[in-house]
Protein backbone atom coordinates (compact mmCIF):
# COMPACT_ATOMS: atom_id res chain seq x y z
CA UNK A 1 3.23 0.59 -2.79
CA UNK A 2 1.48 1.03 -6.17
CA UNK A 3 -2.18 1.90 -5.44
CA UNK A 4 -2.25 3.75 -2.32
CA UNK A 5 -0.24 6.47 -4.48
CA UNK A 6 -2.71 5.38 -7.08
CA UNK A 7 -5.92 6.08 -4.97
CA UNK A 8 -4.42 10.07 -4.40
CA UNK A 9 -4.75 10.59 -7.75
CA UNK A 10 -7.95 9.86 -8.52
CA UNK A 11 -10.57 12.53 -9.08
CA UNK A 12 -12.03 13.59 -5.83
CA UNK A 13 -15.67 13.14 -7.16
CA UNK A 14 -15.36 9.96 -6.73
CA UNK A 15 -15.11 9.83 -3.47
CA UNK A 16 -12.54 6.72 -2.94
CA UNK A 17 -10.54 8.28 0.00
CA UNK A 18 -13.97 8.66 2.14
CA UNK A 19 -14.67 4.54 1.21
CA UNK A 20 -10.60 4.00 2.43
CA UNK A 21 -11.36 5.53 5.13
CA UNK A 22 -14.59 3.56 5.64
CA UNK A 23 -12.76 0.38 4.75
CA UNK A 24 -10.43 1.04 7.50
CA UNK A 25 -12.69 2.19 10.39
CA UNK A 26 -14.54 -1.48 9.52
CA UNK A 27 -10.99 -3.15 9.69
CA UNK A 28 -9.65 -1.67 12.77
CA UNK A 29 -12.90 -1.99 14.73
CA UNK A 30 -13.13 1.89 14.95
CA UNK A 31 -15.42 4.63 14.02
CA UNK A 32 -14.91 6.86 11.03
CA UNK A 33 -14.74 9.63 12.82
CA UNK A 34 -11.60 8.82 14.57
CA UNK A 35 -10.12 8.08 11.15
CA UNK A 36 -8.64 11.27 9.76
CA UNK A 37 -9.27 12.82 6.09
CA UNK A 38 -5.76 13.52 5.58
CA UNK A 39 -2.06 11.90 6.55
CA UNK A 40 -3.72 8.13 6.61
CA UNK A 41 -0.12 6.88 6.74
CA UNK A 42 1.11 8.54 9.54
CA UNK A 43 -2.38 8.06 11.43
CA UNK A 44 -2.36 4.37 10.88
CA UNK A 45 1.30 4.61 12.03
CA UNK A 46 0.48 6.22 15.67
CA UNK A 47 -2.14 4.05 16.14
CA UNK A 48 -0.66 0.53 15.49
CA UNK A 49 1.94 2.01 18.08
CA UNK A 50 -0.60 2.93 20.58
CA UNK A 51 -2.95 -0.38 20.47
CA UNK A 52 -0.24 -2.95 18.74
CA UNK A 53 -0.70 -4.32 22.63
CA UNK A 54 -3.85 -4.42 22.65
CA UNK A 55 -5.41 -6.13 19.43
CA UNK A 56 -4.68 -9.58 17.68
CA UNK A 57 -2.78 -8.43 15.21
CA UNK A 58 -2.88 -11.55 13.81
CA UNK A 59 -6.55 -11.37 13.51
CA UNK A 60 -6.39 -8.14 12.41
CA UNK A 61 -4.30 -9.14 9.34
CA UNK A 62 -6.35 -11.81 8.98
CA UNK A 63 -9.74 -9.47 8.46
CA UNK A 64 -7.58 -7.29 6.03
CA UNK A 65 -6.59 -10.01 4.27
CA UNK A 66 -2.52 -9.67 4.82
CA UNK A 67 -0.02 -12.61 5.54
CA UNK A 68 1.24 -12.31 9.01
CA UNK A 69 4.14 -10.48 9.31
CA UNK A 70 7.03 -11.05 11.68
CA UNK A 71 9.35 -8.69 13.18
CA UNK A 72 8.26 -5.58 11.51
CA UNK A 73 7.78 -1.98 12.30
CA UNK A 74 3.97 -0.93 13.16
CA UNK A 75 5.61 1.96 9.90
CA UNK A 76 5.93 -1.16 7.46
CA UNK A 77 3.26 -3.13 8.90
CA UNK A 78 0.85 0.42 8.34
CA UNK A 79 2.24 1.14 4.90
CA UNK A 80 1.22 -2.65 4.00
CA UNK A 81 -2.02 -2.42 5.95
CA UNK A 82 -3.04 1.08 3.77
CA UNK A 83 -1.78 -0.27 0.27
CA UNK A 84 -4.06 -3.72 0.92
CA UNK A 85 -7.03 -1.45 1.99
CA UNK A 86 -6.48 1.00 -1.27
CA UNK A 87 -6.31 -1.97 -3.51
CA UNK A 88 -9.90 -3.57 -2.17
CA UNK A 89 -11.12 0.00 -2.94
CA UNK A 90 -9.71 0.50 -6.31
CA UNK A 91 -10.89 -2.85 -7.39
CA UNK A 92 -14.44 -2.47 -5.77
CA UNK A 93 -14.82 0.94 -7.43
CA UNK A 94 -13.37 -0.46 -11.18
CA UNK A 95 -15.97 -3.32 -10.34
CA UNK A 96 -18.49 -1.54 -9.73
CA UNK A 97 -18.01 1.01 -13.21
CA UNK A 98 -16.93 4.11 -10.98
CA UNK A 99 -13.61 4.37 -12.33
């Protein structure tokens, strides 16, 4: 993974772990509330575990813009879902001039 470690070490002014966090309540069909401030990685972990039966995760790729992936562990399939939703970030906040 090269920009979720990238997205850590930003300045926290900026603000770009709130819009992850954002960009992955809108993903996962959640609130933000219910996604945590810290440990993203293990939290996105848990929960593919606890709902992997109950959403599409086909569709869910789909919305996050991943290929589908076969046979993988909800830990792989949550450490690609997390770098995919740092690198929209990153490249929405370079984009836009904030970094």
């Amino acid at each position: 993974m090269k920009f979720w470690p990238q997205l850590k070490q930003v300045p926290a002014h900026l603000n770009l772990l709130e819009d992850l966090r954002a960009q992955l309540a809108k993903d996962l069909g959640i609130e933000l509330m219910e996604v945590p401030n810290q440990n993203l990685l293990e939290w996105l972990n848990k929960w593919l575990e606890a709902n992997l039966y109950k959403i599409d995760l086909a569709q869910l790729l789909y919305r996050i813009d991943l290929e589908i992936l076969s046979a993988e562990r909800p830990q792989e399939i949550a450490e690609k879902i997390l770098e995919r939703e740092a690198q929209k970030v990153i490249f929405r906040a370079q984009y836009s001039g904030r970094i």
